[in-house]
C-alpha atoms as a PDB file:
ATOM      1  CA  UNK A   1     -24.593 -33.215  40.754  1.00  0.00           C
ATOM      2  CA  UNK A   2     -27.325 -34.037  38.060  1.00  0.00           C
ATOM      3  CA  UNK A   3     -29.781 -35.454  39.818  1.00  0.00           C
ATOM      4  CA  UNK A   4     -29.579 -32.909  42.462  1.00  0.00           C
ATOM      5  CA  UNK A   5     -30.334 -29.636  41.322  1.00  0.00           C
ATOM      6  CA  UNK A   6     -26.374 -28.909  42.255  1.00  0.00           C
ATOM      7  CA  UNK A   7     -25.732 -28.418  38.341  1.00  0.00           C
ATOM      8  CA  UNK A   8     -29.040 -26.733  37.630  1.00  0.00           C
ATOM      9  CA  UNK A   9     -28.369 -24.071  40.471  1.00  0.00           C
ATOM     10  CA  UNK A  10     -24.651 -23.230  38.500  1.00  0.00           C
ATOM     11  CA  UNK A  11     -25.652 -23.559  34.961  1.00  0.00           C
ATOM     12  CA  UNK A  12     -29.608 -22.775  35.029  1.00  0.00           C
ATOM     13  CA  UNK A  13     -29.610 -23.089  31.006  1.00  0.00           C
ATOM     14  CA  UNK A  14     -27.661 -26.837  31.100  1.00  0.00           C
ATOM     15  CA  UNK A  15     -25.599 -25.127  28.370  1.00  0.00           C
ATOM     16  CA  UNK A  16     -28.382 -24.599  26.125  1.00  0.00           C
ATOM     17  CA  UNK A  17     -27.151 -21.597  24.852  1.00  0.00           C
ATOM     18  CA  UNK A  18     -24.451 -23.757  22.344  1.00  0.00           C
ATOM     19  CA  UNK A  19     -27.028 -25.997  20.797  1.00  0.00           C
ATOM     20  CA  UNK A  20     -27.635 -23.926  17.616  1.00  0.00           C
ATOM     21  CA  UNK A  21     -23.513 -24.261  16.762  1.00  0.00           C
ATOM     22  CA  UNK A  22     -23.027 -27.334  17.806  1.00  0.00           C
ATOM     23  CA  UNK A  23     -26.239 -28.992  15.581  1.00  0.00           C
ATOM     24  CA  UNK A  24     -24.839 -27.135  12.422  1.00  0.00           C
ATOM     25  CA  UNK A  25     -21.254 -28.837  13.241  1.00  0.00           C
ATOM     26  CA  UNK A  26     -22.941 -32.457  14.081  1.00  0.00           C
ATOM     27  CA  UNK A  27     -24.927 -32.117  10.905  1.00  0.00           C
ATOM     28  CA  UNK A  28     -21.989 -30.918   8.474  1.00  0.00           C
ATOM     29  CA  UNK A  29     -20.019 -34.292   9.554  1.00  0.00           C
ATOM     30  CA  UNK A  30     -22.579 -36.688   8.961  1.00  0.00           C
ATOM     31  CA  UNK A  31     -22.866 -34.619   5.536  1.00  0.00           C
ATOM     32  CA  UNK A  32     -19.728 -34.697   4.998  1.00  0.00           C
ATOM     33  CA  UNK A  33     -19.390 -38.497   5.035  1.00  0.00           C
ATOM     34  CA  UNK A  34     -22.946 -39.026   3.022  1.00  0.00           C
ATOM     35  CA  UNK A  35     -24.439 -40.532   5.984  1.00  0.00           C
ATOM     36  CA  UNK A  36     -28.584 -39.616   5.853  1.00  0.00           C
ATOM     37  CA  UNK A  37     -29.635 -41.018   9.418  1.00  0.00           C
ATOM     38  CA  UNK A  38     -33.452 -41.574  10.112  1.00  0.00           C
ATOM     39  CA  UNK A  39     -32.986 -41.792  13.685  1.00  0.00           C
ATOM     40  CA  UNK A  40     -30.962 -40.483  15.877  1.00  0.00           C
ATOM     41  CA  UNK A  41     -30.755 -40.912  19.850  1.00  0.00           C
ATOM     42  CA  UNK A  42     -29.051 -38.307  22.500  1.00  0.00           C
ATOM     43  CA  UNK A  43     -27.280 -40.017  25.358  1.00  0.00           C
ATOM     44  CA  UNK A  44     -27.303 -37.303  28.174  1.00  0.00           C
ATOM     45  CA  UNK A  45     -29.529 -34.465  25.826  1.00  0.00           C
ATOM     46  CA  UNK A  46     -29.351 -32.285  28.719  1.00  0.00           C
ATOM     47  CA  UNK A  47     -31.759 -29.048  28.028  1.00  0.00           C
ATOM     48  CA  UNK A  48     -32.634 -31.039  24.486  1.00  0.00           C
ATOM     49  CA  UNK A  49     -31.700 -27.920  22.743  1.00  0.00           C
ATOM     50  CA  UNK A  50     -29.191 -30.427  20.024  1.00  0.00           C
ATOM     51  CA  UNK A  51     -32.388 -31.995  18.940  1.00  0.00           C
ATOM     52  CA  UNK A  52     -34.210 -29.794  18.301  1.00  0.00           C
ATOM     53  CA  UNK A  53     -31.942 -27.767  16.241  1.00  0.00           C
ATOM     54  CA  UNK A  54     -31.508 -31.236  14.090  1.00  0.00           C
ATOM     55  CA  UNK A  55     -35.170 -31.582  13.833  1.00  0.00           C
ATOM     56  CA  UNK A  56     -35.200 -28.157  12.372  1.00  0.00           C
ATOM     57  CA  UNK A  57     -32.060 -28.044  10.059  1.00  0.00           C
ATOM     58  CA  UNK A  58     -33.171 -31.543   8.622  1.00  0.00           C
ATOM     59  CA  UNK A  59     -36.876 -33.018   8.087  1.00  0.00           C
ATOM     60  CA  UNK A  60     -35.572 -36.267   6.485  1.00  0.00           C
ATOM     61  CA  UNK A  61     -35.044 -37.486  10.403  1.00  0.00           C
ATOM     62  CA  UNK A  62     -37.867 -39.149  11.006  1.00  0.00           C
ATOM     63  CA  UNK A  63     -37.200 -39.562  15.054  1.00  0.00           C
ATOM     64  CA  UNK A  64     -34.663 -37.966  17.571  1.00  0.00           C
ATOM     65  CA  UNK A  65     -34.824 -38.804  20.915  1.00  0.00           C
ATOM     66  CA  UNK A  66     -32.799 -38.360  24.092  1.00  0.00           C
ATOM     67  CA  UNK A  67     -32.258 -39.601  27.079  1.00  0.00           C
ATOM     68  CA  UNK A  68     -30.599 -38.004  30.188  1.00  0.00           C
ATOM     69  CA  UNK A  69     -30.571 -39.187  33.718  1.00  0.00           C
ATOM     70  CA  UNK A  70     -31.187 -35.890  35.519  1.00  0.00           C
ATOM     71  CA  UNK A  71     -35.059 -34.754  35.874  1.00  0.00           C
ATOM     72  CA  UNK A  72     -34.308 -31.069  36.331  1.00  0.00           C
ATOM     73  CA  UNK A  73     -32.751 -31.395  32.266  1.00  0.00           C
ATOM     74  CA  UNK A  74     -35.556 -33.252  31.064  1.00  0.00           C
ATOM     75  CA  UNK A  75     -38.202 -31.311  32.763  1.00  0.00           C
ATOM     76  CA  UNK A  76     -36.433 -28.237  30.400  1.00  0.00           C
ATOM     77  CA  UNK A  77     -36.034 -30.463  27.437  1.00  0.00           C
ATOM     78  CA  UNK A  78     -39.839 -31.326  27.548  1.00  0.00           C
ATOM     79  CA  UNK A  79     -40.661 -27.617  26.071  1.00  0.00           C
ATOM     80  CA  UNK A  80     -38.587 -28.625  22.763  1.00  0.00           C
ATOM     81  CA  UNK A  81     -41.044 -31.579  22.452  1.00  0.00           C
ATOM     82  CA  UNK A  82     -42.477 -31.844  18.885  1.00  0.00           C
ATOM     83  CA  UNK A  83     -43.220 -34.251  16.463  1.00  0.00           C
ATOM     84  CA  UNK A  84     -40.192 -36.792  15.887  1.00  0.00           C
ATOM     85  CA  UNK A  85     -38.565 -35.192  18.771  1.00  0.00           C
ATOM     86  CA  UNK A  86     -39.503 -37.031  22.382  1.00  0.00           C
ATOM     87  CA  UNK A  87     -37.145 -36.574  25.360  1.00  0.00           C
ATOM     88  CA  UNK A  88     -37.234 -39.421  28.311  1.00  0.00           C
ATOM     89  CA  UNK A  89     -35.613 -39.705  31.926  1.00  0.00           C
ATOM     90  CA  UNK A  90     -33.672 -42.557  31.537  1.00  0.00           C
ATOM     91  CA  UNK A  91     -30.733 -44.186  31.425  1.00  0.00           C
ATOM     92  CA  UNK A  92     -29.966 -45.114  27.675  1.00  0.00           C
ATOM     93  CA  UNK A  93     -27.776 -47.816  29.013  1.00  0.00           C
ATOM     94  CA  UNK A  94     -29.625 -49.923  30.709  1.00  0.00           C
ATOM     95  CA  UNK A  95     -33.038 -49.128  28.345  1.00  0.00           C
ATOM     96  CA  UNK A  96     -33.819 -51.389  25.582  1.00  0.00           C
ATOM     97  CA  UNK A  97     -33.299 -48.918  22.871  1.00  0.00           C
ATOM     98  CA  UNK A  98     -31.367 -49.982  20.435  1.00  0.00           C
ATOM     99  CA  UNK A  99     -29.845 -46.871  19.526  1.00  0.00           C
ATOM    100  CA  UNK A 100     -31.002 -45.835  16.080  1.00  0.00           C
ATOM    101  CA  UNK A 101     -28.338 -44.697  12.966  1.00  0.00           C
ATOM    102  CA  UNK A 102     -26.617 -42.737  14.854  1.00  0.00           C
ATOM    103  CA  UNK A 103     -25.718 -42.077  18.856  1.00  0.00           C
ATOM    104  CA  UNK A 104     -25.081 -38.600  19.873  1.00  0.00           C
ATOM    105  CA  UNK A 105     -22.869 -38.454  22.521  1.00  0.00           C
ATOM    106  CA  UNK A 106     -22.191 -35.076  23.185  1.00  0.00           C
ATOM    107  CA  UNK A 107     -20.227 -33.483  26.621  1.00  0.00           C
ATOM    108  CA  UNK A 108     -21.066 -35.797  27.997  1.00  0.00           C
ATOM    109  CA  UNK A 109     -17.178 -38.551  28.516  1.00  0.00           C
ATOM    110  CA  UNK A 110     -15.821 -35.877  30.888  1.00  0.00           C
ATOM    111  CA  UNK A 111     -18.376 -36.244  33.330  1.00  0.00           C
ATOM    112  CA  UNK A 112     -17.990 -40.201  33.451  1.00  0.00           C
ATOM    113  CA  UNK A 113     -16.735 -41.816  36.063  1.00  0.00           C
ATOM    114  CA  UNK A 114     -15.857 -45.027  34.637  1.00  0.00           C
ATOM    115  CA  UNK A 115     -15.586 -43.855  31.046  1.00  0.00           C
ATOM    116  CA  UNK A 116     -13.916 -46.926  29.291  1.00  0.00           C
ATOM    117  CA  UNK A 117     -16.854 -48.911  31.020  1.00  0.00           C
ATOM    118  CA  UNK A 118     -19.519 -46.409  29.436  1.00  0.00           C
ATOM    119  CA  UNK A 119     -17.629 -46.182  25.958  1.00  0.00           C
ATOM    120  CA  UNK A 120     -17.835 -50.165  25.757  1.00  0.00           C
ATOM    121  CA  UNK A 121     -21.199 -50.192  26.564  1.00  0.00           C
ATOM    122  CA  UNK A 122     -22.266 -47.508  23.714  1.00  0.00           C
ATOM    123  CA  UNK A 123     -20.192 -49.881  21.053  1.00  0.00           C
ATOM    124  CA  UNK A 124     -22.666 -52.216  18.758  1.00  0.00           C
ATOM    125  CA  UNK A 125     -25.819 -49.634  20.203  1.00  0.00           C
ATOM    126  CA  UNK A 126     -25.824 -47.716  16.635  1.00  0.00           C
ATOM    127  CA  UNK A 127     -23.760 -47.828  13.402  1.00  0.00           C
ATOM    128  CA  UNK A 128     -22.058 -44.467  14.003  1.00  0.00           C
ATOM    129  CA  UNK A 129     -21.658 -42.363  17.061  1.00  0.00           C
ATOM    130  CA  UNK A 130     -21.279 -38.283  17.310  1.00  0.00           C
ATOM    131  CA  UNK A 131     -18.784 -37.379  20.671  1.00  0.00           C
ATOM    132  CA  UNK A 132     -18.148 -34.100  21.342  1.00  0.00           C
ATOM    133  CA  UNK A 133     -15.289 -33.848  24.133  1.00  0.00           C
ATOM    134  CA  UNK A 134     -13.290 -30.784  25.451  1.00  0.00           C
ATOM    135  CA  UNK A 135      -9.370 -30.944  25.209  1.00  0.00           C
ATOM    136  CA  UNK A 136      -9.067 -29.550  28.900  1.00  0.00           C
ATOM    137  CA  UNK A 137      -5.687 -30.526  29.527  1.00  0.00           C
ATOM    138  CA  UNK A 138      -2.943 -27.818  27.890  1.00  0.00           C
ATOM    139  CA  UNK A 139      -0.600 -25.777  28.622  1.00  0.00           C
ATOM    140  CA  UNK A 140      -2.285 -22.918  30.294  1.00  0.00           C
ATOM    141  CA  UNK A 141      -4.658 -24.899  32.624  1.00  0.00           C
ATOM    142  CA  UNK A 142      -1.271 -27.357  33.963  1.00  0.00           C
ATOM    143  CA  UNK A 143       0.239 -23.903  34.402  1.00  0.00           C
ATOM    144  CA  UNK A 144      -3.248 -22.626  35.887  1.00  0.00           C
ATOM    145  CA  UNK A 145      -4.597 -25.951  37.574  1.00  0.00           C
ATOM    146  CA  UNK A 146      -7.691 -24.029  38.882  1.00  0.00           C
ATOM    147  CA  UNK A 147      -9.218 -23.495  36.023  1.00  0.00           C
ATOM    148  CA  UNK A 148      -9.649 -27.188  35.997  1.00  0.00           C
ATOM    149  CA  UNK A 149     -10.660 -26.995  39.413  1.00  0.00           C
ATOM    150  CA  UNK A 150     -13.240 -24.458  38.382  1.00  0.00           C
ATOM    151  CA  UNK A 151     -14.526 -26.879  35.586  1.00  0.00           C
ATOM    152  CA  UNK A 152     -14.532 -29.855  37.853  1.00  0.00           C
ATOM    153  CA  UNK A 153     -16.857 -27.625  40.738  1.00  0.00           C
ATOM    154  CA  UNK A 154     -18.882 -26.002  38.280  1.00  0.00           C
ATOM    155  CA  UNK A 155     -19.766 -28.044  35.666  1.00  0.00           C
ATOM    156  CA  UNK A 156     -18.555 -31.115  36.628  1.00  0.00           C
ATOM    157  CA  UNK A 157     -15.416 -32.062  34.501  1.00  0.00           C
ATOM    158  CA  UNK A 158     -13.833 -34.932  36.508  1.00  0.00           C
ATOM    159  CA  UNK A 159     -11.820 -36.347  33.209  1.00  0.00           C
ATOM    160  CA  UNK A 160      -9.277 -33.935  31.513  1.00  0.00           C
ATOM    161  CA  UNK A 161      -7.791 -34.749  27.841  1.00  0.00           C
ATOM    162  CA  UNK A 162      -5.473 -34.210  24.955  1.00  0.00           C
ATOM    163  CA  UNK A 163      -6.533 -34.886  21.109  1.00  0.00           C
ATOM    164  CA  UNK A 164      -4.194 -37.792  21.584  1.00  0.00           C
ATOM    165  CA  UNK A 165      -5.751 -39.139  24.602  1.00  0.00           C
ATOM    166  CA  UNK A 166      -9.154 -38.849  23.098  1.00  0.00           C
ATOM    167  CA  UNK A 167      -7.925 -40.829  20.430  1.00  0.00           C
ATOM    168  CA  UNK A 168      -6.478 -43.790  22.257  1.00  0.00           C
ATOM    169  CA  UNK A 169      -9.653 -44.250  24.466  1.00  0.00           C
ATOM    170  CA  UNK A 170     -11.811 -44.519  21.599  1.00  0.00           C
ATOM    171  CA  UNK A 171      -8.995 -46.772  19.968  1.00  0.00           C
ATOM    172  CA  UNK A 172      -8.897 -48.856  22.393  1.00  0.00           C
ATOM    173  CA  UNK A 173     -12.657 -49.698  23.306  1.00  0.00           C
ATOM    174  CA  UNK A 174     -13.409 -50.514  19.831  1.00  0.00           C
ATOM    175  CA  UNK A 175     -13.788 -47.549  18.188  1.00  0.00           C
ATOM    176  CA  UNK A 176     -12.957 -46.068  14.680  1.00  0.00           C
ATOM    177  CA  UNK A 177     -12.944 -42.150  13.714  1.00  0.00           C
ATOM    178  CA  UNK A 178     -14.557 -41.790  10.382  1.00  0.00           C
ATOM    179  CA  UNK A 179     -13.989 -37.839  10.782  1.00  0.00           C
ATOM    180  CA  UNK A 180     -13.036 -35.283  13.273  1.00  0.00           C
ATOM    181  CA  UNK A 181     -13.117 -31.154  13.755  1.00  0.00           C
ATOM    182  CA  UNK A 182     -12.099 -29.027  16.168  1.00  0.00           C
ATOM    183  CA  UNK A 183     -14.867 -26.993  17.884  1.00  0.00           C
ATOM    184  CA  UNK A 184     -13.721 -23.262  19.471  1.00  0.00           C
ATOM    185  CA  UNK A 185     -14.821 -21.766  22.803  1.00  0.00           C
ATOM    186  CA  UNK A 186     -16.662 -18.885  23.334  1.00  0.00           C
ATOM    187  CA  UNK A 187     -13.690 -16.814  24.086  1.00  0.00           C
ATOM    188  CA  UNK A 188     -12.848 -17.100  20.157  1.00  0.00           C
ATOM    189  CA  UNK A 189     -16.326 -16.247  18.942  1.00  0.00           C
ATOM    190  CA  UNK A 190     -17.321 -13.752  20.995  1.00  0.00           C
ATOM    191  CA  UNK A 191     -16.948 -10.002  21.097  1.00  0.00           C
ATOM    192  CA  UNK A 192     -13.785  -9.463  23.328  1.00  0.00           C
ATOM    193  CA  UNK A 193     -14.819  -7.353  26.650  1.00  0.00           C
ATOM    194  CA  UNK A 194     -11.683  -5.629  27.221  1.00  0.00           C
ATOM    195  CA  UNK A 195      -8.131  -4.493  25.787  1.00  0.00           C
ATOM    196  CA  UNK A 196      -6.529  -8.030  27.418  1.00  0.00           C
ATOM    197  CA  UNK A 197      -8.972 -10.341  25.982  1.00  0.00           C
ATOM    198  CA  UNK A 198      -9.219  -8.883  22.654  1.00  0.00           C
ATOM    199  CA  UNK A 199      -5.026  -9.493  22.421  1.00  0.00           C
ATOM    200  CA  UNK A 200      -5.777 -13.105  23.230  1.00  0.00           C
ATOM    201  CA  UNK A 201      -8.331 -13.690  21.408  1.00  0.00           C
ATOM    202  CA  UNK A 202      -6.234 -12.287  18.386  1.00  0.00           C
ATOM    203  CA  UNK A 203      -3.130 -14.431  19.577  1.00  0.00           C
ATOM    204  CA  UNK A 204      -5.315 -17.172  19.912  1.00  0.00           C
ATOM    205  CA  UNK A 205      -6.792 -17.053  16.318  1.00  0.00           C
ATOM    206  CA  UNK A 206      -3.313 -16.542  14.676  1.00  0.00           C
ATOM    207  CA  UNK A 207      -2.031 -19.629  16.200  1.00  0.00           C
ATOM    208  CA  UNK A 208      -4.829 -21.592  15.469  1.00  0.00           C
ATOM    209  CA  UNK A 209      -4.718 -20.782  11.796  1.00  0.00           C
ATOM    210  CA  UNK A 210      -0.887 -21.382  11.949  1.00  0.00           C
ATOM    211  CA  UNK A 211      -1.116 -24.854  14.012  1.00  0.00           C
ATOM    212  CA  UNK A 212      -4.141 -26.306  15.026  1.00  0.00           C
ATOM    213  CA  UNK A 213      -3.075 -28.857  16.897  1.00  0.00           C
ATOM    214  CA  UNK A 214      -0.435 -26.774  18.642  1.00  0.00           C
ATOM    215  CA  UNK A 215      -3.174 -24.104  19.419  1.00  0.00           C
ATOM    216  CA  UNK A 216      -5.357 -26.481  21.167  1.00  0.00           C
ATOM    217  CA  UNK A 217      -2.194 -27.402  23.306  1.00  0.00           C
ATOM    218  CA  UNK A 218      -0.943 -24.420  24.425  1.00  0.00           C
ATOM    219  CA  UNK A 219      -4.478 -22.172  24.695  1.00  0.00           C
ATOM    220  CA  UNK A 220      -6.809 -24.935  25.619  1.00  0.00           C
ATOM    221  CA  UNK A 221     -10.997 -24.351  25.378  1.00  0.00           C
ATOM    222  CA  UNK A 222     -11.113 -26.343  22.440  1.00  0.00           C
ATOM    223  CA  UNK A 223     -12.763 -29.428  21.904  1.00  0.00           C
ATOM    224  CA  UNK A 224     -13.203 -32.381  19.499  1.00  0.00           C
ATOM    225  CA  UNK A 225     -16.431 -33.151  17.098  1.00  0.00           C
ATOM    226  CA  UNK A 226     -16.102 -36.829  16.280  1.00  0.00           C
ATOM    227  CA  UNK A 227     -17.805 -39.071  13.843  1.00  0.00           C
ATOM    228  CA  UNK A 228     -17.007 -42.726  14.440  1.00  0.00           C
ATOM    229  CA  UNK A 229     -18.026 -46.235  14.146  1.00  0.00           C
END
């Protein structure tokens, strides 16, 4: 699917369009937890877009680079180029890189086949890592399996999971979480197109401010912005 143009032909943008968001969030955590990285490396950068945005929001990074197997997303990363910010087509894997201050590893465990195998790898390759991973399995989508179906055909989801799930993969291939937020979908933050999905978008934000966790169970769409070591 990626290095094909099978994923470029559904999602012509690679998801560029969340880049700006998703930055600001990455860059809050590492703020959060005083950690003032001089490099950071992207492990599938996709469109490059993530970058970019960090270049931008914070000049004290003196490199960012990223790496993604798939030539159609580097050939549309390689307008974002700019100084400190190089994109390569490459598997970060099996390069010699060693990783920098901190890995960014973001969308990017759902579309792993052998994900344990790839998670062990990534340990010891920088002293903290950045996941960002959607919480696909809840209520709704068991209830509604294709919408998972839909995810796996269009963008390629082949791993579904639970905050708890999350958590005992990383656990258990060496991993500690320094710090964790929940990210919302697009359904939350944009303007609601009709009567339906303005009432579920307002049921949706008044469970999420009552119970987060409980909201990301029964609604799904939400995902998990990691920090660990």
């Amino acid at each position: 699917m990626y290095t094909s143009n099978a994923y470029l032909k559904n999602n012509p943008t690679w998801d560029d369009e969340g880049t700006s968001w998703k930055a600001g969030i990455i860059h809050g955590l590492l703020q959060m937890n005083e950690i003032t990285p001089k490099t950071i490396v992207e492990v599938g950068c996709g469109a490059g877009g993530i970058l970019r945005e960090l270049a931008n929001i914070d000049p004290s990074i003196q490199s960012l680079k990223g790496y993604d197997i798939s030539s159609s997303a580097i050939s549309l990363a390689s307008n974002k180029r700019k100084e400190r910010v190089d994109y390569y087509h490459s598997d970060f894997i099996n390069s010699n890189d060693s990783g920098g201050d901190v890995l960014l590893v973001i969308d990017v465990i759902e579309h792993i086949d052998d994900y344990y195998g790839f998670l062990n790898k990534l340990k010891n390759r920088s002293t903290h890592v950045v996941f960002h991973i959607p919480l696909d399995l809840s209520c709704r989508n068991i209830l509604k399996p294709h919408t998972l179906l839909l995810q796996r055909n269009l963008v390629g989801h082949i791993h579904y999971f639970t905050k708890e799930i999350v958590e005992w993969a990383l656990k258990d291939t060496g991993f500690t979480i320094v710090d964790w937020v929940y990210t919302k979908p697009a359904i939350d933050n944009d303007k609601a197109s009709s009567i339906k999905a303005a009432i579920k978008k307002t049921l949706r934000k008044i469970s999420f401010a009552i119970n987060k966790d409980w909201s990301a169970k029964m609604w799904g769409g939400y995902s998990m912005m990691i920090l660990a070591k």
